[in-house]
N, C-alpha and C. Protein backbone atom coordinates (compact mmCIF):
# COMPACT_ATOMS: atom_id res chain seq x y z
N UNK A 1 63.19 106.45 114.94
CA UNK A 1 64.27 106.12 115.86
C UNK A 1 64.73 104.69 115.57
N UNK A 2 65.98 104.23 115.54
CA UNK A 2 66.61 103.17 115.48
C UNK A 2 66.01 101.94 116.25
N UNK A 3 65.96 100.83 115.98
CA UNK A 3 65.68 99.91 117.13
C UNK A 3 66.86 99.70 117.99
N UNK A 4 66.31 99.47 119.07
CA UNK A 4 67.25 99.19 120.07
C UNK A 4 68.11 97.36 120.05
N UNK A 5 69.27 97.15 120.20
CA UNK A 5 69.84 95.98 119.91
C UNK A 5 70.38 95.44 121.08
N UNK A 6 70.14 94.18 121.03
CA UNK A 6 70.72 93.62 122.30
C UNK A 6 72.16 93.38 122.33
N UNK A 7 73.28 93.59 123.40
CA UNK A 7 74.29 93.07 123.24
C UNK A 7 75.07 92.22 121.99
N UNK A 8 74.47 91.36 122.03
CA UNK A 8 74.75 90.33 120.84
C UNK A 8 74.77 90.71 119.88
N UNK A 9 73.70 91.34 119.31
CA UNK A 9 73.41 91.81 117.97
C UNK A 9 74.00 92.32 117.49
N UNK A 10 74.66 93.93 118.27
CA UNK A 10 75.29 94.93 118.32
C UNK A 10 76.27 94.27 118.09
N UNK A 11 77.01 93.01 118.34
CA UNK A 11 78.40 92.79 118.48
C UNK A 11 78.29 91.93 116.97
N UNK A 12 77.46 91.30 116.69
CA UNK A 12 77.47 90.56 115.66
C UNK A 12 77.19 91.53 114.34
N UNK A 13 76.64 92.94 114.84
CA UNK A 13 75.80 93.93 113.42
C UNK A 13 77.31 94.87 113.06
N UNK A 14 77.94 95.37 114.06
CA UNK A 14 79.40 95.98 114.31
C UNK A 14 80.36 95.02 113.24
N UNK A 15 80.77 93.78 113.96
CA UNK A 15 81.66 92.93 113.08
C UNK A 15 80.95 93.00 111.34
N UNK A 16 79.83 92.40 111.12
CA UNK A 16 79.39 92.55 109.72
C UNK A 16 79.63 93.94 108.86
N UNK A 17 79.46 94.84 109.78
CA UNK A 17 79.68 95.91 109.40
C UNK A 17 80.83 96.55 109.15
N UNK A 18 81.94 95.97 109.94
CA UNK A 18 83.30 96.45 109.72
C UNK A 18 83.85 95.44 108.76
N UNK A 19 83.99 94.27 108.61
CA UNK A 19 83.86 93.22 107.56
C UNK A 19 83.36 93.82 106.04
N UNK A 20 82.66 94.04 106.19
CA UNK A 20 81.91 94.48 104.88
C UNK A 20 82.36 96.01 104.12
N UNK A 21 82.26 96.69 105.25
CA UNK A 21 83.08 98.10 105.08
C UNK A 21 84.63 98.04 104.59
N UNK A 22 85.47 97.08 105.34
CA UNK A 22 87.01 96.81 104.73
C UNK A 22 86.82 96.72 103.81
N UNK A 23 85.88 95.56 102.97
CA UNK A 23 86.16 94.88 101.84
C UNK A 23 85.66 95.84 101.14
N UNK A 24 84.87 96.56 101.17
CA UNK A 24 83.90 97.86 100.04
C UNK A 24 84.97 99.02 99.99
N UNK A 25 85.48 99.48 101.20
CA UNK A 25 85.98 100.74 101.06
C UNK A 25 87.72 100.37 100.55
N UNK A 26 88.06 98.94 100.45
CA UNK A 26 89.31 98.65 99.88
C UNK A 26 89.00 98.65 98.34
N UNK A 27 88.06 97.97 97.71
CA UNK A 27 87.89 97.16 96.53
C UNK A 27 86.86 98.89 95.86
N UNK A 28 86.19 99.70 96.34
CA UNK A 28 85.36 100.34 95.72
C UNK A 28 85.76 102.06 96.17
N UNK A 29 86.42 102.22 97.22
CA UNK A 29 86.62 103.41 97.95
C UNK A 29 85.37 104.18 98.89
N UNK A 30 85.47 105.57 99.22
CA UNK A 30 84.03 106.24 100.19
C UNK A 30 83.44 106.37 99.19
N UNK A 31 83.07 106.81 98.71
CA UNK A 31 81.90 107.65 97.58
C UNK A 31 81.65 106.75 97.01
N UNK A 32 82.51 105.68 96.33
CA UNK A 32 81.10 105.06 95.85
C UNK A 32 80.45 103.85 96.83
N UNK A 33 81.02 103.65 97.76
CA UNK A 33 80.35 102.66 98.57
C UNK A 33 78.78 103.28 99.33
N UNK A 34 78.27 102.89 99.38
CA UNK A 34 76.80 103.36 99.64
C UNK A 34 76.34 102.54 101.01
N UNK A 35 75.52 103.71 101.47
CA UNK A 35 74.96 103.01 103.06
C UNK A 35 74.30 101.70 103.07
N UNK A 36 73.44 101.22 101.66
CA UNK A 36 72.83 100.24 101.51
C UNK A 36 73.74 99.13 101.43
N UNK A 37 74.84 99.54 100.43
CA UNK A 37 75.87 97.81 100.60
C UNK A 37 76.45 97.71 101.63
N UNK A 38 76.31 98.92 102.45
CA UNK A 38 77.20 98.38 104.12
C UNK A 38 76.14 97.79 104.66
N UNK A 39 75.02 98.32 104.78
CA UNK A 39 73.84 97.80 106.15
C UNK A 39 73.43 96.48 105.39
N UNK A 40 73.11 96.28 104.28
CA UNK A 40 72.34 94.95 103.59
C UNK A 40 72.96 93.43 104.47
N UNK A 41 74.50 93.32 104.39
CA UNK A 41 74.78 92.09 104.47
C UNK A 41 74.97 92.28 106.38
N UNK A 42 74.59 93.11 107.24
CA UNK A 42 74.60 93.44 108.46
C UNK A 42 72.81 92.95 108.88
N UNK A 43 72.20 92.85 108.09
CA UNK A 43 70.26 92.41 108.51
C UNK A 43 70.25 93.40 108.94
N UNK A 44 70.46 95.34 108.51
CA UNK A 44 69.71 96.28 109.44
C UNK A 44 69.48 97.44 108.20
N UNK A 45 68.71 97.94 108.78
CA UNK A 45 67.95 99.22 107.47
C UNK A 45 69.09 100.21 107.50
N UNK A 46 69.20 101.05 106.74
CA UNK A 46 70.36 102.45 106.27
C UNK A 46 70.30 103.21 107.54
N UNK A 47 69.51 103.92 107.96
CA UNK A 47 69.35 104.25 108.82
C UNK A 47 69.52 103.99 110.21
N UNK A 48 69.67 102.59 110.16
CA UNK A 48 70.26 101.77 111.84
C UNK A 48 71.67 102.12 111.88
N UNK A 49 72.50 102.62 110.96
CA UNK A 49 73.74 102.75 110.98
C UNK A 49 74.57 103.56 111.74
N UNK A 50 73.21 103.87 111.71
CA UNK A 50 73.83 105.59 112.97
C UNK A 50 73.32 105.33 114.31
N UNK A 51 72.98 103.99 114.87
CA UNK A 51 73.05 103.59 116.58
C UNK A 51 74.38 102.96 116.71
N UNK A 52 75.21 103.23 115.20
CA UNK A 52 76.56 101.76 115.88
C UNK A 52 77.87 103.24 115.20
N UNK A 53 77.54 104.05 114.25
CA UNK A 53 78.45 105.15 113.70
C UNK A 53 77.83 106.56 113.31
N UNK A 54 78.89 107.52 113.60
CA UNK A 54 78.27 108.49 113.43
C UNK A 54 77.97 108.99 111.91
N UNK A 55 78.97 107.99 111.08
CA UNK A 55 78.45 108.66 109.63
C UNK A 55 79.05 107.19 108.83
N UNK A 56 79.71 107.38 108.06
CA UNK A 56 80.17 106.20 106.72
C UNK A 56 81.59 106.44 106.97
N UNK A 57 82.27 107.96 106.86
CA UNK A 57 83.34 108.43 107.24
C UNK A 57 83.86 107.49 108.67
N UNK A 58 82.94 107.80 109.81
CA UNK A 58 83.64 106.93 110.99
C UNK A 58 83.81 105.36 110.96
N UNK A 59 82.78 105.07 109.66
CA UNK A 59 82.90 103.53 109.77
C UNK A 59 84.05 103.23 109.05
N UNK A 60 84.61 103.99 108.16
CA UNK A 60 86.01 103.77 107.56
C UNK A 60 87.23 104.21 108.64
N UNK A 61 86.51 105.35 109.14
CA UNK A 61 87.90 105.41 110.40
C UNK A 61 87.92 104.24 110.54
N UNK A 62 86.83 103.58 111.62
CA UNK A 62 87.15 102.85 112.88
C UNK A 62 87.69 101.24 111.76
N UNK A 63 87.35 100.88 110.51
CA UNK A 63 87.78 99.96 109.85
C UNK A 63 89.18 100.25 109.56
N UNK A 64 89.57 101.44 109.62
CA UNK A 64 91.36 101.50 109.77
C UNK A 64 92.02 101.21 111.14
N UNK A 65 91.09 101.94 111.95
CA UNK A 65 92.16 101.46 113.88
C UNK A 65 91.93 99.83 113.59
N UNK A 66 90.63 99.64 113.56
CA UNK A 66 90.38 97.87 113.39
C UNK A 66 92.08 97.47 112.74
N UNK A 67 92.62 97.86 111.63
CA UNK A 67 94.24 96.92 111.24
C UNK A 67 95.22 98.12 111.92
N UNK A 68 94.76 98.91 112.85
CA UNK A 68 96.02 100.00 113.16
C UNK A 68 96.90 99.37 113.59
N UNK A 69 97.05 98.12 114.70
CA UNK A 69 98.11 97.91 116.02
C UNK A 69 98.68 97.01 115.06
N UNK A 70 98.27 96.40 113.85
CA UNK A 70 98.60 95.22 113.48
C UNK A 70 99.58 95.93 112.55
N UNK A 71 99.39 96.67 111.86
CA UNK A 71 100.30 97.51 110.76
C UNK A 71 101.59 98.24 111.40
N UNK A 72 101.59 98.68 112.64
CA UNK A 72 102.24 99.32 113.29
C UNK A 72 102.83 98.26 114.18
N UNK A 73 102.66 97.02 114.58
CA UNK A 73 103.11 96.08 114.64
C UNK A 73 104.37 95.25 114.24
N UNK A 74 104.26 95.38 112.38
CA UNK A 74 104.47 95.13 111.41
C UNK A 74 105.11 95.89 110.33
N UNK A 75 104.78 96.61 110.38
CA UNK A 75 105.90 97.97 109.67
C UNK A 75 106.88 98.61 110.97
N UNK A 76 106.61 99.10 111.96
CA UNK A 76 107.19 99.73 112.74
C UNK A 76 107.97 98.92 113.75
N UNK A 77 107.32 97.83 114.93
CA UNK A 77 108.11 97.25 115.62
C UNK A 77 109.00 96.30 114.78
N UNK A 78 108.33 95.51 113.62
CA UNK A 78 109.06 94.42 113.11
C UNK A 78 109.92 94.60 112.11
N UNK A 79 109.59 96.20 111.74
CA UNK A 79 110.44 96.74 110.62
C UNK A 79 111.25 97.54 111.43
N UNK A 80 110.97 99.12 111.33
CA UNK A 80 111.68 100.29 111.61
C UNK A 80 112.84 99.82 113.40
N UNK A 81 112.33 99.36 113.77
CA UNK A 81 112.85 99.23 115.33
C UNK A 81 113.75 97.81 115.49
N UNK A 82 113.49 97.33 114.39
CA UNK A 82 114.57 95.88 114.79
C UNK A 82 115.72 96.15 113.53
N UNK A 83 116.26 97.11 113.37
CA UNK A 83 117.42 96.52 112.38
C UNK A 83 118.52 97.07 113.32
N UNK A 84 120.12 96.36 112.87
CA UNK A 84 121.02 96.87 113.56
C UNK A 84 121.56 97.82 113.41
N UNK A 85 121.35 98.41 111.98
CA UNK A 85 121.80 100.39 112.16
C UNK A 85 121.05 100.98 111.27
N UNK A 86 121.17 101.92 110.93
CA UNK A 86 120.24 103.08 110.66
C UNK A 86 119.71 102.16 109.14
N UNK A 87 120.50 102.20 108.77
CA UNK A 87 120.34 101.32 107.10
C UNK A 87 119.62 99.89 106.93
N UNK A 88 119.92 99.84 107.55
CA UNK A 88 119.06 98.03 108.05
C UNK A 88 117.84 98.33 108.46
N UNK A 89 117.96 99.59 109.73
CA UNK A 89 116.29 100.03 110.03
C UNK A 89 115.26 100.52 108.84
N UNK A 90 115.62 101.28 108.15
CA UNK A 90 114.94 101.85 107.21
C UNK A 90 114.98 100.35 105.70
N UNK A 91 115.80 100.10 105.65
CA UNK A 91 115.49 98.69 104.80
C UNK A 91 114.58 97.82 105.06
N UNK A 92 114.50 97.38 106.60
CA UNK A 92 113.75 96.67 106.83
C UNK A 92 111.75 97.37 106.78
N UNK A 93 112.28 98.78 107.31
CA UNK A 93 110.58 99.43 107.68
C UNK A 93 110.02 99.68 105.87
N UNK A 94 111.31 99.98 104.91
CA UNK A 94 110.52 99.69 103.64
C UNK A 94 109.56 98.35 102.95
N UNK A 95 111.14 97.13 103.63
CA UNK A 95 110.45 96.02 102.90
C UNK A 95 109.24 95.57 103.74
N UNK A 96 108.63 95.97 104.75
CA UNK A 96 107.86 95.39 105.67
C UNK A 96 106.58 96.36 105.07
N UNK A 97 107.15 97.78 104.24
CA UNK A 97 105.78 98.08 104.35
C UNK A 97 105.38 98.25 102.72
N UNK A 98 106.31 97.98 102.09
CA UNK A 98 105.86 97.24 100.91
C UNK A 98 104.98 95.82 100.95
N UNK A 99 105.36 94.99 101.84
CA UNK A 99 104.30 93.64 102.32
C UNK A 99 103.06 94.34 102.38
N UNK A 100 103.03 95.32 103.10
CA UNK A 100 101.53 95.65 103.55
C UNK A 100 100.62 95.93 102.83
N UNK A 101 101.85 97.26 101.56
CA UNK A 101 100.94 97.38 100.32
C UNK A 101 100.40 96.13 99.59
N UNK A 102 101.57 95.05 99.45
CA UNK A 102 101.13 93.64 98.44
C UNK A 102 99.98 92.97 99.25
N UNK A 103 99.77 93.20 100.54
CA UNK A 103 98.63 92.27 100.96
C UNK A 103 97.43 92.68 102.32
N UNK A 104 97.79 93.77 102.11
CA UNK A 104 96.31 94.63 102.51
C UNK A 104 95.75 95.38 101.83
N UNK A 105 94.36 95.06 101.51
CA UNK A 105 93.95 96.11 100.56
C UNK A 105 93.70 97.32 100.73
N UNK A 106 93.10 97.67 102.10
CA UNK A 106 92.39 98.74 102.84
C UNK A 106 94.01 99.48 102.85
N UNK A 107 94.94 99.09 103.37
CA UNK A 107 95.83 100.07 103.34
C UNK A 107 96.87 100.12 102.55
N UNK A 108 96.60 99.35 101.11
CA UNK A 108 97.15 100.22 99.66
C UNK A 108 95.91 101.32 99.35
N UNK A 109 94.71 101.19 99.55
CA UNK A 109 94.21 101.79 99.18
C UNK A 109 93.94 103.56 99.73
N UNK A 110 94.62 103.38 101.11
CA UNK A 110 94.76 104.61 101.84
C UNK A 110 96.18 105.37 101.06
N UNK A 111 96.92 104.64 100.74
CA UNK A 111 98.32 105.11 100.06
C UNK A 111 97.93 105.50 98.62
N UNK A 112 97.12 104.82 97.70
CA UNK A 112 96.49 105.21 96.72
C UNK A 112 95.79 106.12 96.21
N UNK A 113 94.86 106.53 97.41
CA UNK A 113 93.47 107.62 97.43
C UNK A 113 93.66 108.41 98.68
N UNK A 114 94.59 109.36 99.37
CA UNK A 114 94.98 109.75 99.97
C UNK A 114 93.50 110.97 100.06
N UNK A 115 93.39 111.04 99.24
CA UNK A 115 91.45 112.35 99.33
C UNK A 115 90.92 111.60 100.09
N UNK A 116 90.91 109.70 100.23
CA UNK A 116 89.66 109.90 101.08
C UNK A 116 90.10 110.07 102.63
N UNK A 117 91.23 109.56 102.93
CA UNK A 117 91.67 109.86 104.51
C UNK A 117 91.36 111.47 104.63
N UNK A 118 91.70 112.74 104.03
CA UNK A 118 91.42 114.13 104.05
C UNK A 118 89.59 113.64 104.61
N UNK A 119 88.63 113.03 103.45
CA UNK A 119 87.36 113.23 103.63
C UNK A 119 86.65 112.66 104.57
N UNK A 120 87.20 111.64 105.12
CA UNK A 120 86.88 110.80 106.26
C UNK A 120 87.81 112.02 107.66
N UNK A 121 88.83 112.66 107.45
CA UNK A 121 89.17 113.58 108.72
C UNK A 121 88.24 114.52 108.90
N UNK A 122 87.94 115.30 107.44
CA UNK A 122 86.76 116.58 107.45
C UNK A 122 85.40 115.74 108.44
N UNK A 123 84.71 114.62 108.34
CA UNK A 123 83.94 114.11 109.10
C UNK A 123 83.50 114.05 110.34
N UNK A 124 85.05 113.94 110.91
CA UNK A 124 85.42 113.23 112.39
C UNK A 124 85.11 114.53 113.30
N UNK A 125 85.24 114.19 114.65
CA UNK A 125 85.21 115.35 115.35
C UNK A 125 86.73 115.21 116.06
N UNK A 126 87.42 116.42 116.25
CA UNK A 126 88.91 116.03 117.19
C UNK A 126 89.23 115.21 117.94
N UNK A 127 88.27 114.81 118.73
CA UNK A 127 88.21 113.80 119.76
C UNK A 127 88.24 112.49 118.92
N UNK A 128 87.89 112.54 118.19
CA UNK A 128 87.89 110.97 117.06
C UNK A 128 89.14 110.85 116.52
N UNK A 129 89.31 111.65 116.09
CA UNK A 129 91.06 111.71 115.19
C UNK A 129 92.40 111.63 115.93
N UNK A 130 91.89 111.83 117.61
CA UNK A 130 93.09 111.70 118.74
C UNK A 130 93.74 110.36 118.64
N UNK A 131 92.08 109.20 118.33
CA UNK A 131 92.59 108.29 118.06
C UNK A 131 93.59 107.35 117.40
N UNK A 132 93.92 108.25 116.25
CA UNK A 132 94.82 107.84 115.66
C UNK A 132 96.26 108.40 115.62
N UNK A 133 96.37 109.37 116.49
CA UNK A 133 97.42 110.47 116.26
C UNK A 133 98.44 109.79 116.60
N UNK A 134 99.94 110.17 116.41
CA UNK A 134 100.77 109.50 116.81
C UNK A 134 101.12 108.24 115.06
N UNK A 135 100.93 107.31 115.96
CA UNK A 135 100.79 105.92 114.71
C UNK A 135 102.40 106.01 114.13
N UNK A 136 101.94 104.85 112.56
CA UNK A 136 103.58 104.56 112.27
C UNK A 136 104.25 105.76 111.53
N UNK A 137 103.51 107.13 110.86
CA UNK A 137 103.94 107.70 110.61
C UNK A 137 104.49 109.19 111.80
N UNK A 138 103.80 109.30 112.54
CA UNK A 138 104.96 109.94 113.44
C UNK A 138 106.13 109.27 113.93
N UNK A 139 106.02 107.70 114.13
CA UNK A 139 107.60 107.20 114.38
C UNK A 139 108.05 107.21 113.05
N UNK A 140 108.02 107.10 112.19
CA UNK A 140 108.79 107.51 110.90
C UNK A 140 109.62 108.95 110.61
N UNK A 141 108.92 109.28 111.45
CA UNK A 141 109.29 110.95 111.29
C UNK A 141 110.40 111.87 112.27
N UNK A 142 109.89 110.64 113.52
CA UNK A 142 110.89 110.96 114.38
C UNK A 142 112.13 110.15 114.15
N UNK A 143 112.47 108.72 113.56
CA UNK A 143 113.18 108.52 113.09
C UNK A 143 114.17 109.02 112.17
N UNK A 144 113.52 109.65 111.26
CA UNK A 144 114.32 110.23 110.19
C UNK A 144 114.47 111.46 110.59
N UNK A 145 113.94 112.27 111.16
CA UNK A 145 114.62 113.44 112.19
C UNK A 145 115.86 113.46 113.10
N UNK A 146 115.67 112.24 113.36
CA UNK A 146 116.75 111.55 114.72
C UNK A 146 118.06 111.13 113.63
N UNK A 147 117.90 110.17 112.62
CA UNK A 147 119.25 109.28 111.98
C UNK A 147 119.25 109.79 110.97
N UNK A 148 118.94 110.66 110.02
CA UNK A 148 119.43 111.40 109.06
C UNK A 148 119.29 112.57 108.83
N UNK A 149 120.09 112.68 107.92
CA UNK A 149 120.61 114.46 107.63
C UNK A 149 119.58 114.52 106.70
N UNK A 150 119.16 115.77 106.40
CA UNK A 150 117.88 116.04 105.65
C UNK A 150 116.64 116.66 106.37
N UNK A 151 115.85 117.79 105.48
CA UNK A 151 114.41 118.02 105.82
C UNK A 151 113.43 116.51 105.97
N UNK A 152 113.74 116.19 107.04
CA UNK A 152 112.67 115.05 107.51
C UNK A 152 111.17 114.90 106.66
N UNK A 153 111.11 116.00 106.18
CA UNK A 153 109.51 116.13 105.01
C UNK A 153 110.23 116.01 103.55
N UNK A 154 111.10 116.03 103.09
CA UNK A 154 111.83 115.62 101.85
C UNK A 154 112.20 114.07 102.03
N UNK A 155 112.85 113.71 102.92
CA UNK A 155 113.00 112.58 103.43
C UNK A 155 111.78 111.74 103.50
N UNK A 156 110.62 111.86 104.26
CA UNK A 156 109.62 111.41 103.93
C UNK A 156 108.99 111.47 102.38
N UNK A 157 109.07 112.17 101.67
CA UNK A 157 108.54 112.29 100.00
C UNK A 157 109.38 111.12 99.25
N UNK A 158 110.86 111.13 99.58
CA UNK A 158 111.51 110.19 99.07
C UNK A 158 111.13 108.82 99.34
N UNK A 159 111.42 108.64 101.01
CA UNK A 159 110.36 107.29 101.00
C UNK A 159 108.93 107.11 100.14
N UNK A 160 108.08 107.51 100.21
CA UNK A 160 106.66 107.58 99.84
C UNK A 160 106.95 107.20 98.14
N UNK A 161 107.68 108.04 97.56
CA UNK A 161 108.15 107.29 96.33
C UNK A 161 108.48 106.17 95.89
N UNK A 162 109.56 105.50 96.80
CA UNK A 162 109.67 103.86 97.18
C UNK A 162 108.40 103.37 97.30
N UNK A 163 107.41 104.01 98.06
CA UNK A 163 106.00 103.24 97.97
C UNK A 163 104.83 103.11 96.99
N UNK A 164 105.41 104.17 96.17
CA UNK A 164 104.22 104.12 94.91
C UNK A 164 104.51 103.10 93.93
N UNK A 165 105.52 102.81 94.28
CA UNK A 165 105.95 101.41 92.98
C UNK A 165 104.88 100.37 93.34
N UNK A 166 104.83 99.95 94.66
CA UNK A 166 103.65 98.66 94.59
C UNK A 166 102.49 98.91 93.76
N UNK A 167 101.92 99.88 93.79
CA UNK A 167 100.54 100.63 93.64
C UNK A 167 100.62 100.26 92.12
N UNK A 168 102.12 100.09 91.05
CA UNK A 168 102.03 100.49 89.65
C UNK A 168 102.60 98.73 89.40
N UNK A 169 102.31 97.59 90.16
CA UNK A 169 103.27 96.43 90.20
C UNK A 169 103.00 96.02 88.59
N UNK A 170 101.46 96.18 88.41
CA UNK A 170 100.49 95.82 87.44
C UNK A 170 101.82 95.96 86.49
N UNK A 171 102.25 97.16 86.08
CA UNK A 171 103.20 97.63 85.17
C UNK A 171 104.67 96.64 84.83
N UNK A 172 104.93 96.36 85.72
CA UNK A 172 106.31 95.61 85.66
C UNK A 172 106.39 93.83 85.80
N UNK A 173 107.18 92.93 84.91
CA UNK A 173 106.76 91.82 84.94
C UNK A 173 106.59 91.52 86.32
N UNK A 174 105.49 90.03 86.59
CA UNK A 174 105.27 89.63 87.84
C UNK A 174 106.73 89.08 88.31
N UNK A 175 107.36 88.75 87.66
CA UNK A 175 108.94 87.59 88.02
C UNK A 175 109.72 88.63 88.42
N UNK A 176 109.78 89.93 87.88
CA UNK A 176 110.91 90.25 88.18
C UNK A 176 110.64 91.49 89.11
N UNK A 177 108.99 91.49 89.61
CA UNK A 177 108.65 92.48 90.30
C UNK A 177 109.67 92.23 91.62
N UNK A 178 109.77 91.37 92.77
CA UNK A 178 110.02 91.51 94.09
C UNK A 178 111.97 91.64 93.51
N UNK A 179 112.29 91.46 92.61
CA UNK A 179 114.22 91.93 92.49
C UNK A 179 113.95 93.68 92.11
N UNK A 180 113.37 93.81 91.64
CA UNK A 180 112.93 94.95 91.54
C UNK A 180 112.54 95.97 92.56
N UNK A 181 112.00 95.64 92.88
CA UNK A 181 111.49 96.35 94.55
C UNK A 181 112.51 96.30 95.37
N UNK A 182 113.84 94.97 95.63
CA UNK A 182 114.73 94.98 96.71
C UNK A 182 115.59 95.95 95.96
N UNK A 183 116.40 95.61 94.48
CA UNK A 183 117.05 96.58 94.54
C UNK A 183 116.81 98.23 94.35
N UNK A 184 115.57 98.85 93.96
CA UNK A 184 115.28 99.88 94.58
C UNK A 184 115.21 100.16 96.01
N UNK A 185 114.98 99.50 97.06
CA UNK A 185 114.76 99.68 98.15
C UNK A 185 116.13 99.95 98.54
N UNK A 186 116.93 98.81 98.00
CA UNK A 186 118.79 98.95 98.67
C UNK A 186 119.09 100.19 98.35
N UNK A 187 118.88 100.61 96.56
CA UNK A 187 119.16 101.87 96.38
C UNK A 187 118.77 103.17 97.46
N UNK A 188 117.49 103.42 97.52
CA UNK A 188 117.18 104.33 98.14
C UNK A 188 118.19 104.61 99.52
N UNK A 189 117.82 103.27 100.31
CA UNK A 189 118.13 103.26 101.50
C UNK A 189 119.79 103.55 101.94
N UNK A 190 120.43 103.07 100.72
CA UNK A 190 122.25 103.49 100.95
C UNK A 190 122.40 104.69 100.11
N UNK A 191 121.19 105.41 99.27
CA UNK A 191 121.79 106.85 98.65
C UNK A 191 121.11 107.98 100.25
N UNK A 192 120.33 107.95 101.05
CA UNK A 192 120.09 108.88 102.34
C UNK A 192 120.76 108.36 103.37
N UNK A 193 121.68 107.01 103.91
CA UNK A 193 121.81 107.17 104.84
C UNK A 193 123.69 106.79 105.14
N UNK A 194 124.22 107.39 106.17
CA UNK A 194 125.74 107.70 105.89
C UNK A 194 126.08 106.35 105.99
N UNK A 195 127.97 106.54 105.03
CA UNK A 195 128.25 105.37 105.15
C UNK A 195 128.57 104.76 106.48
């Protein structure tokens, strides 16, 4: 049986643990991150892992809600919801979530390795996954349902395309990467939405 942890601990073994988990499951992905490099820099045995999560899977969930409000924050209120028309909205929710790809790792890496969000859902129990339901991709969806013409799931593929360019930046000079990215983005955004 686990030892029992005092308040503190728990709060200090949790943070190490979600800390450590971002940086592993951004930089290394699930499978190969191992229970030992999560618990080691936390001071608790493999096995203590399961008084604070139910598996490795939930500790990557809950290390995604951990940046959920902030991404949705940030792509959605500061992007999708503040432009002045449809074209401006979707310009802005691209270039905001191209930022996210250039400087979060955990969530280029969810856009990257899309198997492990599937393998971390197979994990969860329904009641866990409520947690996240909704988020920036149902307002994306209802957006583009709402302001453009189009199968809203084609529409979405097209965006998502705009997003795989960060993922390949490696490929294209560093100087001329961000003119690159705007004028694809302009492109996209004035070939789906009316004049």
């Amino acid at each position: 049986m686990p030892p029992a942890f005092s308040e503190e601990e728990r709060a200090r073994i949790t943070e190490r643990l979600l800390d450590t988990a971002t940086r592993l499951f951004s930089t290394q992905g699930l499978r190969k991150t191992s229970l030992e490099e999560l618990t080691t820099p936390a001071g608790i045995a493999k096995s203590s892992i399961y008084a604070f999560y139910d598996s490795k899977e939930d500790l990557y969930f809950e290390a995604m809600l951990r940046q959920y409000e902030g991404v949705r924050r940030r792509v959605i209120d500061e992007g999708l919801n503040r432009g002045t028309d449809t074209r401006d909205r979707l310009r802005r929710f691209l270039r905001a979530t191209v930022a996210e790809l250039d400087t979060n790792p955990l969530y280029r890496r969810l856009m990257s390795h899309p198997e492990e969000m599937g393998a971390v859902a197979a994990k969860l129990t329904p009641e866990r996954m409520a947690a996240a339901e909704g988020g920036p991709m149902a307002d994306l969806l209802q957006f583009l349902g709402t302001h453009l013409e189009g199968d809203p799931q084609v529409l979405l593929g097209v965006l998502r395309a705009v997003l795989l360019t960060p993922l390949y930046a490696e490929h294209l000079d560093a100087d001329i990467y961000p003119a690159v990215m705007d004028r694809l983005i302009d492109a996209v955004t004035e070939g789906l939405t009316p004049c």
